[in-house]
N, C-alpha and C. Protein backbone atom coordinates (compact mmCIF):
# COMPACT_ATOMS: atom_id res chain seq x y z
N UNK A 1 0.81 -1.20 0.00
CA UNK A 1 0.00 0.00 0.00
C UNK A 1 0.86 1.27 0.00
N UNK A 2 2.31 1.01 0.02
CA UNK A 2 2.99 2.23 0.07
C UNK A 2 4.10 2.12 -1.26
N UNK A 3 3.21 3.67 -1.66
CA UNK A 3 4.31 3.33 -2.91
C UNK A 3 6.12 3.61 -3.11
N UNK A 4 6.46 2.70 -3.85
CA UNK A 4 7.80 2.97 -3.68
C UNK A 4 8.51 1.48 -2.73
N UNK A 5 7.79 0.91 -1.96
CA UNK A 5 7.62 -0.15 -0.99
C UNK A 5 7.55 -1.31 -1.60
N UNK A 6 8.03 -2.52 -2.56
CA UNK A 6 7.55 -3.89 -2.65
C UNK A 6 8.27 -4.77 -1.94
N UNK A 7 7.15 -6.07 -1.72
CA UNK A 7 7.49 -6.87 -0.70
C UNK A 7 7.29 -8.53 -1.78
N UNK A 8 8.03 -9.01 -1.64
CA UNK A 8 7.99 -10.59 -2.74
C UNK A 8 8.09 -11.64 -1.43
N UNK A 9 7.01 -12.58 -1.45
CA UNK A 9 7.45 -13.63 -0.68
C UNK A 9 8.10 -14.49 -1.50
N UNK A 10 8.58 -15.66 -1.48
CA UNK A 10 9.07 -16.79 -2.35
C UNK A 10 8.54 -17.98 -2.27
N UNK A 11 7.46 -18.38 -1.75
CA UNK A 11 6.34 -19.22 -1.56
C UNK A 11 5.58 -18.91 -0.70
N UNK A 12 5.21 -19.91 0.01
CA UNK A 12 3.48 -19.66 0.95
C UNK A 12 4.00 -18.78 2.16
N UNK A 13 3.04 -18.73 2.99
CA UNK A 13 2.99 -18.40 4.65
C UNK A 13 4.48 -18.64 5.06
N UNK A 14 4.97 -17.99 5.46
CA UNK A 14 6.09 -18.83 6.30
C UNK A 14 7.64 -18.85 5.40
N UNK A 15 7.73 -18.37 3.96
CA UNK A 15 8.63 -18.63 3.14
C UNK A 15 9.11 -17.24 3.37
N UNK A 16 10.40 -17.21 2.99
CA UNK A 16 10.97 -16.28 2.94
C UNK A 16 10.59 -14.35 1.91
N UNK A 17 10.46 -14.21 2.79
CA UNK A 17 9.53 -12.49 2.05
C UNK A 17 10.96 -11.48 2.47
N UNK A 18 10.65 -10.61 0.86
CA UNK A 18 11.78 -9.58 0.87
C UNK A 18 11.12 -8.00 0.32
N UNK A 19 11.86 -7.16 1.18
CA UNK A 19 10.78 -5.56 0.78
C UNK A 19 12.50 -5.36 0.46
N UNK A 20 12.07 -4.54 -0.81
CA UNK A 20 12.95 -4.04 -1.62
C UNK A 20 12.09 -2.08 -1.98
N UNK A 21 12.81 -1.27 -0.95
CA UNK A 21 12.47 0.13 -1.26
C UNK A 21 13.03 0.97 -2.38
N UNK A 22 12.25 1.88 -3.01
CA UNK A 22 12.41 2.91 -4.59
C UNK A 22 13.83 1.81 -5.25
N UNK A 23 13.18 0.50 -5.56
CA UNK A 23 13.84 -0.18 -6.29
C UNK A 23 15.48 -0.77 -6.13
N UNK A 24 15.88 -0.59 -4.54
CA UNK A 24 17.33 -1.25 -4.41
C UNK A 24 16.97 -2.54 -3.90
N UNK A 25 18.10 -2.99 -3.52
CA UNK A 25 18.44 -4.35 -3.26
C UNK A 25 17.80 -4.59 -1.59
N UNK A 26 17.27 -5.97 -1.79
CA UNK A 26 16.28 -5.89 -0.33
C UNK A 26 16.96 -5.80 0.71
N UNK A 27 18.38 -5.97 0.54
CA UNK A 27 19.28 -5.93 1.49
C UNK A 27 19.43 -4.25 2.31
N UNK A 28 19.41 -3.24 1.35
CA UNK A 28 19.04 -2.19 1.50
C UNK A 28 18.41 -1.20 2.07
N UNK A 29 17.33 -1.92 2.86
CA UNK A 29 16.33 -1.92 3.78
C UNK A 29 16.33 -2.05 5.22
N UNK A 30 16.58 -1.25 6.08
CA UNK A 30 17.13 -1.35 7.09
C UNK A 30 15.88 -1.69 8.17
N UNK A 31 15.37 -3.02 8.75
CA UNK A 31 14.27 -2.83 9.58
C UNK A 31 14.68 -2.54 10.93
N UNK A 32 13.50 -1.97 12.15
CA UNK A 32 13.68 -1.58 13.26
C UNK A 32 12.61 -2.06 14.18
N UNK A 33 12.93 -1.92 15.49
CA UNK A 33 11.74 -2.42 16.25
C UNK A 33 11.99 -1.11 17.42
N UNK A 34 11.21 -0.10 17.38
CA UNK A 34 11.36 1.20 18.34
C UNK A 34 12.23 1.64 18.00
N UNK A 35 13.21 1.96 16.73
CA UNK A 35 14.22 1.96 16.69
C UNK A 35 15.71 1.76 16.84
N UNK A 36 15.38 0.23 17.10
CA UNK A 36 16.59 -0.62 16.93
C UNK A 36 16.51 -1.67 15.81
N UNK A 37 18.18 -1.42 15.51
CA UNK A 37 17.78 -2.05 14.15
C UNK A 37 17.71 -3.59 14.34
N UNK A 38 16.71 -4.19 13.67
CA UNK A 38 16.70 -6.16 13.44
C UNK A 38 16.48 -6.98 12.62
N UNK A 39 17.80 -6.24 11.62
CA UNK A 39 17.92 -7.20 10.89
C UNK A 39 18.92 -8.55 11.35
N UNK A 40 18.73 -9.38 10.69
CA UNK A 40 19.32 -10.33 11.15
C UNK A 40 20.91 -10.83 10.27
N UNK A 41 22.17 -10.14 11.20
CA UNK A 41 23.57 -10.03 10.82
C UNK A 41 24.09 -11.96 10.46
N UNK A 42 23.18 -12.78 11.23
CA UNK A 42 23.58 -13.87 10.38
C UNK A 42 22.94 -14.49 9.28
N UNK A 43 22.55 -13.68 8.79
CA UNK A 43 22.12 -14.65 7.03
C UNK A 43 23.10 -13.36 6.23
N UNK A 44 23.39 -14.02 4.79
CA UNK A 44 23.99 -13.33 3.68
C UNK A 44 23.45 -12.06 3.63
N UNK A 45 24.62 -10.71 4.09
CA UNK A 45 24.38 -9.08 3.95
C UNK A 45 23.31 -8.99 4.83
N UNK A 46 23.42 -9.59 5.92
CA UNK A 46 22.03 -8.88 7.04
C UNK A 46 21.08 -8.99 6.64
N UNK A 47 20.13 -9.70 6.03
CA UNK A 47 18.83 -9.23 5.34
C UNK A 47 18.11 -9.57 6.28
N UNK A 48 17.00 -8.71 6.24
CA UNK A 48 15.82 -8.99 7.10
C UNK A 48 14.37 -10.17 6.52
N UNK A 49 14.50 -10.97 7.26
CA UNK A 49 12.87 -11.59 6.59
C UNK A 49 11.59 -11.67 7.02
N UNK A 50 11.22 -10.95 6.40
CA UNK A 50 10.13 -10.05 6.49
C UNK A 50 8.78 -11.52 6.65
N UNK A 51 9.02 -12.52 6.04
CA UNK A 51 7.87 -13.62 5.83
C UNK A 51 7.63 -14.51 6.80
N UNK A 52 8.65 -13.93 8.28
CA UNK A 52 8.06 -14.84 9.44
C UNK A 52 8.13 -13.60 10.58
N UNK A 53 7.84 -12.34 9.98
CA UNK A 53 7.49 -11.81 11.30
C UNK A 53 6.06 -11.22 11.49
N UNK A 54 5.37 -11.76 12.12
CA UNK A 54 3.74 -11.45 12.48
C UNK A 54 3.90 -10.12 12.98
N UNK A 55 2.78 -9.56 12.93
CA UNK A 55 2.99 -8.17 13.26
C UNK A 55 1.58 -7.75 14.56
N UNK A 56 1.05 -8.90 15.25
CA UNK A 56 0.31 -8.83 16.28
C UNK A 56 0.44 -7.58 17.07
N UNK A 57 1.84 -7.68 17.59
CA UNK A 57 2.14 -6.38 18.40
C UNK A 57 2.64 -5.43 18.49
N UNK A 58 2.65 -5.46 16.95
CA UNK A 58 3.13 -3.91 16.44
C UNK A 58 1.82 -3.16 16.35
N UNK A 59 2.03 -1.20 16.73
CA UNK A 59 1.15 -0.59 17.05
C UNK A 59 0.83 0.70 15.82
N UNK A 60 2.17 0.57 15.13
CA UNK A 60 2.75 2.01 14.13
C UNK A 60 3.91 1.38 13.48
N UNK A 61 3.74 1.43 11.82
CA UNK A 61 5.08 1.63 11.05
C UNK A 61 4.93 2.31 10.71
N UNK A 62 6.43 2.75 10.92
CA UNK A 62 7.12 4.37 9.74
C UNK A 62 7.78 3.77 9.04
N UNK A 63 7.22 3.97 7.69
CA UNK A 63 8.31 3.97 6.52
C UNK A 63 9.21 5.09 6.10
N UNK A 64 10.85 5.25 5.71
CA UNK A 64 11.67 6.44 5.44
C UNK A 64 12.07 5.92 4.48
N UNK A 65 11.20 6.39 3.14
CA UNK A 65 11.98 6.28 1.60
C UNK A 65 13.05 7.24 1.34
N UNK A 66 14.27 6.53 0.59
CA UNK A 66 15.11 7.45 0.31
C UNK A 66 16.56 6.91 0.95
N UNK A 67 17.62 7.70 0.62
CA UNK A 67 18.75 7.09 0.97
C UNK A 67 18.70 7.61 2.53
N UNK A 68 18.96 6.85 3.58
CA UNK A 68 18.90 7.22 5.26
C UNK A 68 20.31 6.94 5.64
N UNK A 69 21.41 6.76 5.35
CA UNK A 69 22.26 6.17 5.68
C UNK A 69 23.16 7.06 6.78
N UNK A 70 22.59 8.67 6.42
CA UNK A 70 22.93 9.51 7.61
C UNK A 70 22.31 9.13 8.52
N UNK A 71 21.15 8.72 8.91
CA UNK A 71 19.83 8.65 10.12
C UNK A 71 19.97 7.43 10.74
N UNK A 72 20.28 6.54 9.98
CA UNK A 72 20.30 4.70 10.25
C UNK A 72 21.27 4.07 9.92
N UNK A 73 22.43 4.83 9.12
CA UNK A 73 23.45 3.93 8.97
C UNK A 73 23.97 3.18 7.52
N UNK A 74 24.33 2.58 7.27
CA UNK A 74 24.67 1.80 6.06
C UNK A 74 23.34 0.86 5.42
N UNK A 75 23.24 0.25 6.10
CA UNK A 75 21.87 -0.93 5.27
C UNK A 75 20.88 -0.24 4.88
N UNK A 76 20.66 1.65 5.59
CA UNK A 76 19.66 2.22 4.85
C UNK A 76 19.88 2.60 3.72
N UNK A 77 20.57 2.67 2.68
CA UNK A 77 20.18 2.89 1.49
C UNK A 77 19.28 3.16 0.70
N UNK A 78 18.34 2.17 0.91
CA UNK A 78 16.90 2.30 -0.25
C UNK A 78 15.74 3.10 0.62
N UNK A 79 16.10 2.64 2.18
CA UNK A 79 15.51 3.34 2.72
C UNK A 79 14.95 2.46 4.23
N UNK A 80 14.28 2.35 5.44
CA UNK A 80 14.11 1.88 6.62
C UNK A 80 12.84 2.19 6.96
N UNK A 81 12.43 0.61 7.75
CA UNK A 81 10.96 0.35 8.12
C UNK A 81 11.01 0.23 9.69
N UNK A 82 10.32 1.01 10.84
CA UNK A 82 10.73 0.91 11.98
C UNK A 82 9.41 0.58 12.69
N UNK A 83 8.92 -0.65 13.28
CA UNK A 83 7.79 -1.19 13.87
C UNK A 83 7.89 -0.67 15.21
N UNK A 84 6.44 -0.19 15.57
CA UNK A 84 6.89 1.02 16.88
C UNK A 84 5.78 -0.11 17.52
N UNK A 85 6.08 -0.48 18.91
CA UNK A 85 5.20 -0.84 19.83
C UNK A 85 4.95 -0.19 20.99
N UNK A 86 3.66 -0.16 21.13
CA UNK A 86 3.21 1.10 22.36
C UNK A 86 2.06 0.30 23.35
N UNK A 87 1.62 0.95 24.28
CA UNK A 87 0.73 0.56 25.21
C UNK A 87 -0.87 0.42 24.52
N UNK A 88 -1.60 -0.33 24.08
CA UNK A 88 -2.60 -0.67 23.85
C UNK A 88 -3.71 -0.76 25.66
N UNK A 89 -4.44 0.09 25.50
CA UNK A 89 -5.39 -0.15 26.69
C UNK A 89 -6.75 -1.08 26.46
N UNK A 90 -6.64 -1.70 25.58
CA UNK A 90 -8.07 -2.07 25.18
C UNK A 90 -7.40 -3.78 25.56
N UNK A 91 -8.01 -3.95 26.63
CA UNK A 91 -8.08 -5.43 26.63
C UNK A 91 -8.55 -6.44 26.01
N UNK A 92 -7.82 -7.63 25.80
CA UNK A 92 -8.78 -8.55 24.60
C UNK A 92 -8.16 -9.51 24.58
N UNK A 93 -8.95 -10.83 24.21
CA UNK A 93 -8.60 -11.72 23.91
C UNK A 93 -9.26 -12.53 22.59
N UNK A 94 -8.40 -12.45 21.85
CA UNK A 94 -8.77 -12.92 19.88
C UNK A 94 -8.39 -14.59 19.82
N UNK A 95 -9.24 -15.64 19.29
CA UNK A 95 -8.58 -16.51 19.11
C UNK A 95 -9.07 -17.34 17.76
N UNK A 96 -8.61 -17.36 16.54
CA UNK A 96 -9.01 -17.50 15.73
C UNK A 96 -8.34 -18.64 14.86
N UNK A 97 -9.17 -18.68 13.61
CA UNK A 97 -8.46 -19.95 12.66
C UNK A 97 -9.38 -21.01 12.06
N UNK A 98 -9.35 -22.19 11.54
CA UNK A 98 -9.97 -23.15 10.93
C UNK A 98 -9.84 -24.32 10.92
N UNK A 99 -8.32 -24.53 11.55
CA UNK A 99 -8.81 -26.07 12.07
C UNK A 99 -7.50 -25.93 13.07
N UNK A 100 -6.64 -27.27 13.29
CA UNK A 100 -6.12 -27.80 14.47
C UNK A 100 -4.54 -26.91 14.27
N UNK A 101 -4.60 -27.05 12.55
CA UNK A 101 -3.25 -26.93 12.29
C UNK A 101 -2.85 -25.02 11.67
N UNK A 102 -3.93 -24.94 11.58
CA UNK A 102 -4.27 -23.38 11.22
C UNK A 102 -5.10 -22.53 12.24
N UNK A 103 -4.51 -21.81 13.25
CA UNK A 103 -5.10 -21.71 14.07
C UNK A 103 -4.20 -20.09 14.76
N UNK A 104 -5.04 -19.18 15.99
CA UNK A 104 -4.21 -18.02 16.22
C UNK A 104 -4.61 -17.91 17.42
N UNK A 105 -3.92 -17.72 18.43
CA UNK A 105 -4.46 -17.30 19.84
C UNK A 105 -3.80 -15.29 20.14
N UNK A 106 -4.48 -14.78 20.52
CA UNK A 106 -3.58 -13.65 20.69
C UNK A 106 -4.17 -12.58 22.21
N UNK A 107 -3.70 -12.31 22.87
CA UNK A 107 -3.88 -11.70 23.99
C UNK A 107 -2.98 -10.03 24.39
N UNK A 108 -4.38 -9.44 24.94
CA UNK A 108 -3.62 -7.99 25.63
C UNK A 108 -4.32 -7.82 27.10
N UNK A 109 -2.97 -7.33 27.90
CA UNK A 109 -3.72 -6.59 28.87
C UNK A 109 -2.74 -5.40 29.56
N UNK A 110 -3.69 -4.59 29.83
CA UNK A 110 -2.73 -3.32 30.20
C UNK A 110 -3.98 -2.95 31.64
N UNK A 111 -2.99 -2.27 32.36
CA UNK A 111 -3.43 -1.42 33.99
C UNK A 111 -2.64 -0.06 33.87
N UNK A 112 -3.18 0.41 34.77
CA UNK A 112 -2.40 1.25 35.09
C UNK A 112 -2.20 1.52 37.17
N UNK A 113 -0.66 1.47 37.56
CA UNK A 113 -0.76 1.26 38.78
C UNK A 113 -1.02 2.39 39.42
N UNK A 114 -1.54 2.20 40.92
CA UNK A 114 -1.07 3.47 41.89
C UNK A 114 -0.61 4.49 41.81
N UNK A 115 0.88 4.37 41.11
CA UNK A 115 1.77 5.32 41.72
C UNK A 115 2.08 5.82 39.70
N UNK A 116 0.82 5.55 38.93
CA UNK A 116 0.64 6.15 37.74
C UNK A 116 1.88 5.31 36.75
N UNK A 117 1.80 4.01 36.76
CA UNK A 117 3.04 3.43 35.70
C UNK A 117 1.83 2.69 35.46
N UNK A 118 2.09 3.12 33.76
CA UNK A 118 1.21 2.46 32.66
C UNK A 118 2.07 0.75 32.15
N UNK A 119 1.47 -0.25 32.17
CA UNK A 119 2.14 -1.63 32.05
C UNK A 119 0.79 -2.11 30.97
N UNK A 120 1.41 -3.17 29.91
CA UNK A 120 0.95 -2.97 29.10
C UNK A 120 1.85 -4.65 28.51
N UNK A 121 1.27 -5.77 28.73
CA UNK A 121 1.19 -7.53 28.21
C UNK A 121 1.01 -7.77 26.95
N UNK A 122 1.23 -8.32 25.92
CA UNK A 122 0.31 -8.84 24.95
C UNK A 122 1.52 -10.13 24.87
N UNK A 123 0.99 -10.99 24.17
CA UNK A 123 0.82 -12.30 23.53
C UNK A 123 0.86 -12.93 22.67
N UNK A 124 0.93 -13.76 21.68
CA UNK A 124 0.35 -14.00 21.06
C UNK A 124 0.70 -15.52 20.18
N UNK A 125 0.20 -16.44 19.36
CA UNK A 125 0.92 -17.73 19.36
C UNK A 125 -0.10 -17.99 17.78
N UNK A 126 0.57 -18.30 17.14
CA UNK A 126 0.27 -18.78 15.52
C UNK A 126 0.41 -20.01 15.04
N UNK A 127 -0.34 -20.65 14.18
CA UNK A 127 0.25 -21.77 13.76
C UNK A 127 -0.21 -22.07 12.48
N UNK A 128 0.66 -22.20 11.22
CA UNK A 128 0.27 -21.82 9.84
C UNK A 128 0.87 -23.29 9.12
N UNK A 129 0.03 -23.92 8.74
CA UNK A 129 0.11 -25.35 8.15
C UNK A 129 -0.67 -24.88 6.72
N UNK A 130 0.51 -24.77 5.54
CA UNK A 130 0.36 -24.84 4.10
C UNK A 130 0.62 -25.71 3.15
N UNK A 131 0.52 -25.65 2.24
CA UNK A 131 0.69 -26.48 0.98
C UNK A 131 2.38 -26.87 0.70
N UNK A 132 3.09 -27.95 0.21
CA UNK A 132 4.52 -28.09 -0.05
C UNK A 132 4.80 -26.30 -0.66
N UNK A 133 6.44 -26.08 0.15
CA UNK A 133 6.91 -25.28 -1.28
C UNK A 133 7.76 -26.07 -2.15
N UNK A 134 8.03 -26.63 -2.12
CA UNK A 134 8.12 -27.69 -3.65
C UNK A 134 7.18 -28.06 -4.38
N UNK A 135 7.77 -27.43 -5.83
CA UNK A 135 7.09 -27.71 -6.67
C UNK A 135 6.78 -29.21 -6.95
N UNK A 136 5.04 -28.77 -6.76
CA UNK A 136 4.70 -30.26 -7.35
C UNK A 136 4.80 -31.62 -5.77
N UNK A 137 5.04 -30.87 -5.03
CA UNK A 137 4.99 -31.52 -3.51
C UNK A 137 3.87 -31.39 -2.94
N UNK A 138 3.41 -32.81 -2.64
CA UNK A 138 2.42 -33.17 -2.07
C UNK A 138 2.32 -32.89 -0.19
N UNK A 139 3.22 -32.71 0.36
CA UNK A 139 3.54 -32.90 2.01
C UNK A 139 3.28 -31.30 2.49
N UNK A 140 3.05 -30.65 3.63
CA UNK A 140 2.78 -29.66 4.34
C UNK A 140 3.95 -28.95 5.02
N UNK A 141 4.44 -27.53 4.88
CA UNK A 141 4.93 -27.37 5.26
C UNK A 141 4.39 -26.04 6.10
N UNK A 142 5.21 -25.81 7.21
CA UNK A 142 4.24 -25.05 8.52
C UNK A 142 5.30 -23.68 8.97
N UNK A 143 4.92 -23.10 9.98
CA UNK A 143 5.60 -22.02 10.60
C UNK A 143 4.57 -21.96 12.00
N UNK A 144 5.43 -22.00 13.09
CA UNK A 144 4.80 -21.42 14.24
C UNK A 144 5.60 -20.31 14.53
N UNK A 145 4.90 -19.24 15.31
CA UNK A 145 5.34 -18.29 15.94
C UNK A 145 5.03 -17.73 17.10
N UNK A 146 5.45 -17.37 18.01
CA UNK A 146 5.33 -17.17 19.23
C UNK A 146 6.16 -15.55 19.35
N UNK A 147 5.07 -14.87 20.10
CA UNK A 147 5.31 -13.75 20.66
C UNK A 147 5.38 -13.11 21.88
N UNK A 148 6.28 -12.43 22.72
CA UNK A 148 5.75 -11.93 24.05
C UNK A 148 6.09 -10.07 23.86
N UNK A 149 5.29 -9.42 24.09
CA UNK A 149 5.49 -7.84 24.28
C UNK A 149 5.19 -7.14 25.45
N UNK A 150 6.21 -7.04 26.36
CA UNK A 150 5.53 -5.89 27.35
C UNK A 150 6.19 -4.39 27.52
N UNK A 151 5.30 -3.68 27.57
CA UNK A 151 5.29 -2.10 27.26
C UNK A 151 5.60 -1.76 28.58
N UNK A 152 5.97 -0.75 29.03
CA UNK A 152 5.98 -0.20 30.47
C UNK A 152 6.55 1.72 30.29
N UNK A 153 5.37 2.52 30.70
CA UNK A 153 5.62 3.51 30.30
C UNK A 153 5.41 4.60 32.22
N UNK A 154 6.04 5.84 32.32
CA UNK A 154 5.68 6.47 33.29
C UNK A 154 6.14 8.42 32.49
N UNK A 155 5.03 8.99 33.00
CA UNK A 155 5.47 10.67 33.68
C UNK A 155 6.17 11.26 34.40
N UNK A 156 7.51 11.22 34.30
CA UNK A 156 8.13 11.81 35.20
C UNK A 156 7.86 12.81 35.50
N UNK A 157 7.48 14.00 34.79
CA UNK A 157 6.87 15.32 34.73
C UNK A 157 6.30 15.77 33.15
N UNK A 158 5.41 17.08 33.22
CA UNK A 158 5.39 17.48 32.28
C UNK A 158 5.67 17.21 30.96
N UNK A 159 6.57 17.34 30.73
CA UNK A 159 8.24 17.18 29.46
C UNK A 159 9.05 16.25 29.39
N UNK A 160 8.76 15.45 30.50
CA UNK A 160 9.97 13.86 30.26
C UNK A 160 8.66 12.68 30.49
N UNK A 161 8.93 11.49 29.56
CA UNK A 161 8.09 10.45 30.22
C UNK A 161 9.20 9.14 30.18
N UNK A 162 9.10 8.69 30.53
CA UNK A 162 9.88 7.08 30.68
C UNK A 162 8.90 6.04 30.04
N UNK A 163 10.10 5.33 29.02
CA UNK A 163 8.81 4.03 28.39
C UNK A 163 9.78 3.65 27.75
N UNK A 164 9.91 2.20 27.52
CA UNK A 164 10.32 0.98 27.50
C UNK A 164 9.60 -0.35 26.75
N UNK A 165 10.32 -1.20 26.24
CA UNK A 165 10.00 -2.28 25.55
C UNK A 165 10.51 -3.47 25.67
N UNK A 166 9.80 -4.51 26.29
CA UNK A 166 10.70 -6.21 26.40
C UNK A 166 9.94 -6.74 25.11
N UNK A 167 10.39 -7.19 24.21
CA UNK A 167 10.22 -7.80 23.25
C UNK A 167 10.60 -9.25 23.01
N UNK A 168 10.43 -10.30 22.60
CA UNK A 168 10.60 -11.53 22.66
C UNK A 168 9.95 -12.58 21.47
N UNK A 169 10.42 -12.80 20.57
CA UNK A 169 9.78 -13.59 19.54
C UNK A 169 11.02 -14.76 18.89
N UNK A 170 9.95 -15.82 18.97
CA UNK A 170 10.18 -17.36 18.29
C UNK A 170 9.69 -17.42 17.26
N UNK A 171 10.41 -18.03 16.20
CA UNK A 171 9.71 -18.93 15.17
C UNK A 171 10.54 -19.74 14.45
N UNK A 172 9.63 -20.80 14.28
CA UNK A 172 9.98 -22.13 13.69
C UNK A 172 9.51 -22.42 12.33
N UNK A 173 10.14 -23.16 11.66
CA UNK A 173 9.77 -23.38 10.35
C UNK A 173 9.97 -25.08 10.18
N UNK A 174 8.87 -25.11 9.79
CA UNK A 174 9.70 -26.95 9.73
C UNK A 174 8.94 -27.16 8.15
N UNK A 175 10.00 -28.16 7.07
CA UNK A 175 9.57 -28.63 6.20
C UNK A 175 9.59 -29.96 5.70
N UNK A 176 8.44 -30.61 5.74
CA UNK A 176 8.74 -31.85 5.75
C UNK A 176 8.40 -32.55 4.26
N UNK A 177 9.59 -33.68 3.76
CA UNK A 177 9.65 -34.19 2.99
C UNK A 177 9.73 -35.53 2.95
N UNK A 178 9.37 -36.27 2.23
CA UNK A 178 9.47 -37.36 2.22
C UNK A 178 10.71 -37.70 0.63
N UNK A 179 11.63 -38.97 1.01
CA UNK A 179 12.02 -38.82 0.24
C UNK A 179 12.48 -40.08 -0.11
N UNK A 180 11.94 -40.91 -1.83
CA UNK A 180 12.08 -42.56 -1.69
C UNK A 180 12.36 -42.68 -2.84
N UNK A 181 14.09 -43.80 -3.21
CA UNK A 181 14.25 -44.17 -4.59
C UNK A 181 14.18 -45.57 -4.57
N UNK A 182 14.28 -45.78 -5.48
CA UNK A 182 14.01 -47.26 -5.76
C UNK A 182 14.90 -47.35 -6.77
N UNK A 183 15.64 -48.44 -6.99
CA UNK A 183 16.90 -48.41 -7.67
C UNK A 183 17.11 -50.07 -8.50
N UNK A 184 16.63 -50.66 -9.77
CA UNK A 184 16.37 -52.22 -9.78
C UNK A 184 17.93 -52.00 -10.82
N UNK A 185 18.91 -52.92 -10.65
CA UNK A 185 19.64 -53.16 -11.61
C UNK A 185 19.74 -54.52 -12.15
N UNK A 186 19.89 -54.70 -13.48
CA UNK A 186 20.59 -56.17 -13.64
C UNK A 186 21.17 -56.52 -14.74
């Protein structure tokens, strides 16, 4: 929806997805979480993959088209996507899906204490059972993901506030194949 912005997965749910900004290399793309950067320094040139991160508890993206490399550094080049998570007050619990293997649980809860510190939980747990990505593969291949977010914000006065982010995310990918030759010589 943002132009200048494309995003390519390379098969289903769960496969590897790449955002490539005003046309550079996806590598180019510097992602953030509150403004730290996360991309991930062990795969080839840092790239970020974009096709196993759920975005449950993200609250705000800013997109910065354009070369950023003053603002963010080197990997911005094409330009940087920064997922802002904040205190959600609306309590809830979502749990959705279609069967055993396709399925979403997701949870929030926020208070606010006594002594005025805003705290702020969410949750959340996925489980995405698709079609082979092999071509022409009959077998299922899946992604779970698991999330934890807690927010914690305060007023010190007026003009200063204090706020903070524990962030925490899993995911798994499993692909399963089967694999049988049969070999007759004589």
């Amino acid at each position: 929806m943002v132009p200048g912005l494309d995003i390519v997965q390379s098969g289903p749910r769960g496969q590897q997805a790449s955002v490539f900004t005003r046309g550079t290399n996806s590598n180019h793309t510097l992602f953030l979480l509150n403004g730290i950067p996360i991309n991930d320094q062990s795969t080839t040139q840092g790239l970020f993959d974009a096709g196993v991160n759920f975005i449950q508890n993200i609250y705000q993206v800013d997109v910065y088209k354009g070369a950023n490399g003053a603002h963010f550094g080197p990997d911005a080049i094409g330009g940087a996507v920064n997922f802002i998570t904040a205190i959600d007050y609306q309590n809830n619990l979502t749990v959705g899906g279609f069967s055993g293997k396709n399925n979403s649980i997701d949870g929030n809860y926020s208070t606010i204490t006594d002594n005025d510190w805003h705290l702020n939980l969410k949750a959340s747990l996925t489980n995405s059972e698709t079609g082979s990505a092999k071509y022409g593969g009959k077998e299922n291949d899946g992604v779970k993901n698991k999330q934890l977010n807690f927010n914690f914000a305060k007023w010190i006065n007026d003009n200063l506030k204090f706020r903070s982010t524990v962030y925490s995310r899993q995911t798994t990918m499993y692909y399963m194949e089967w694999w049988c030759s049969y070999s007759r010589f004589s």
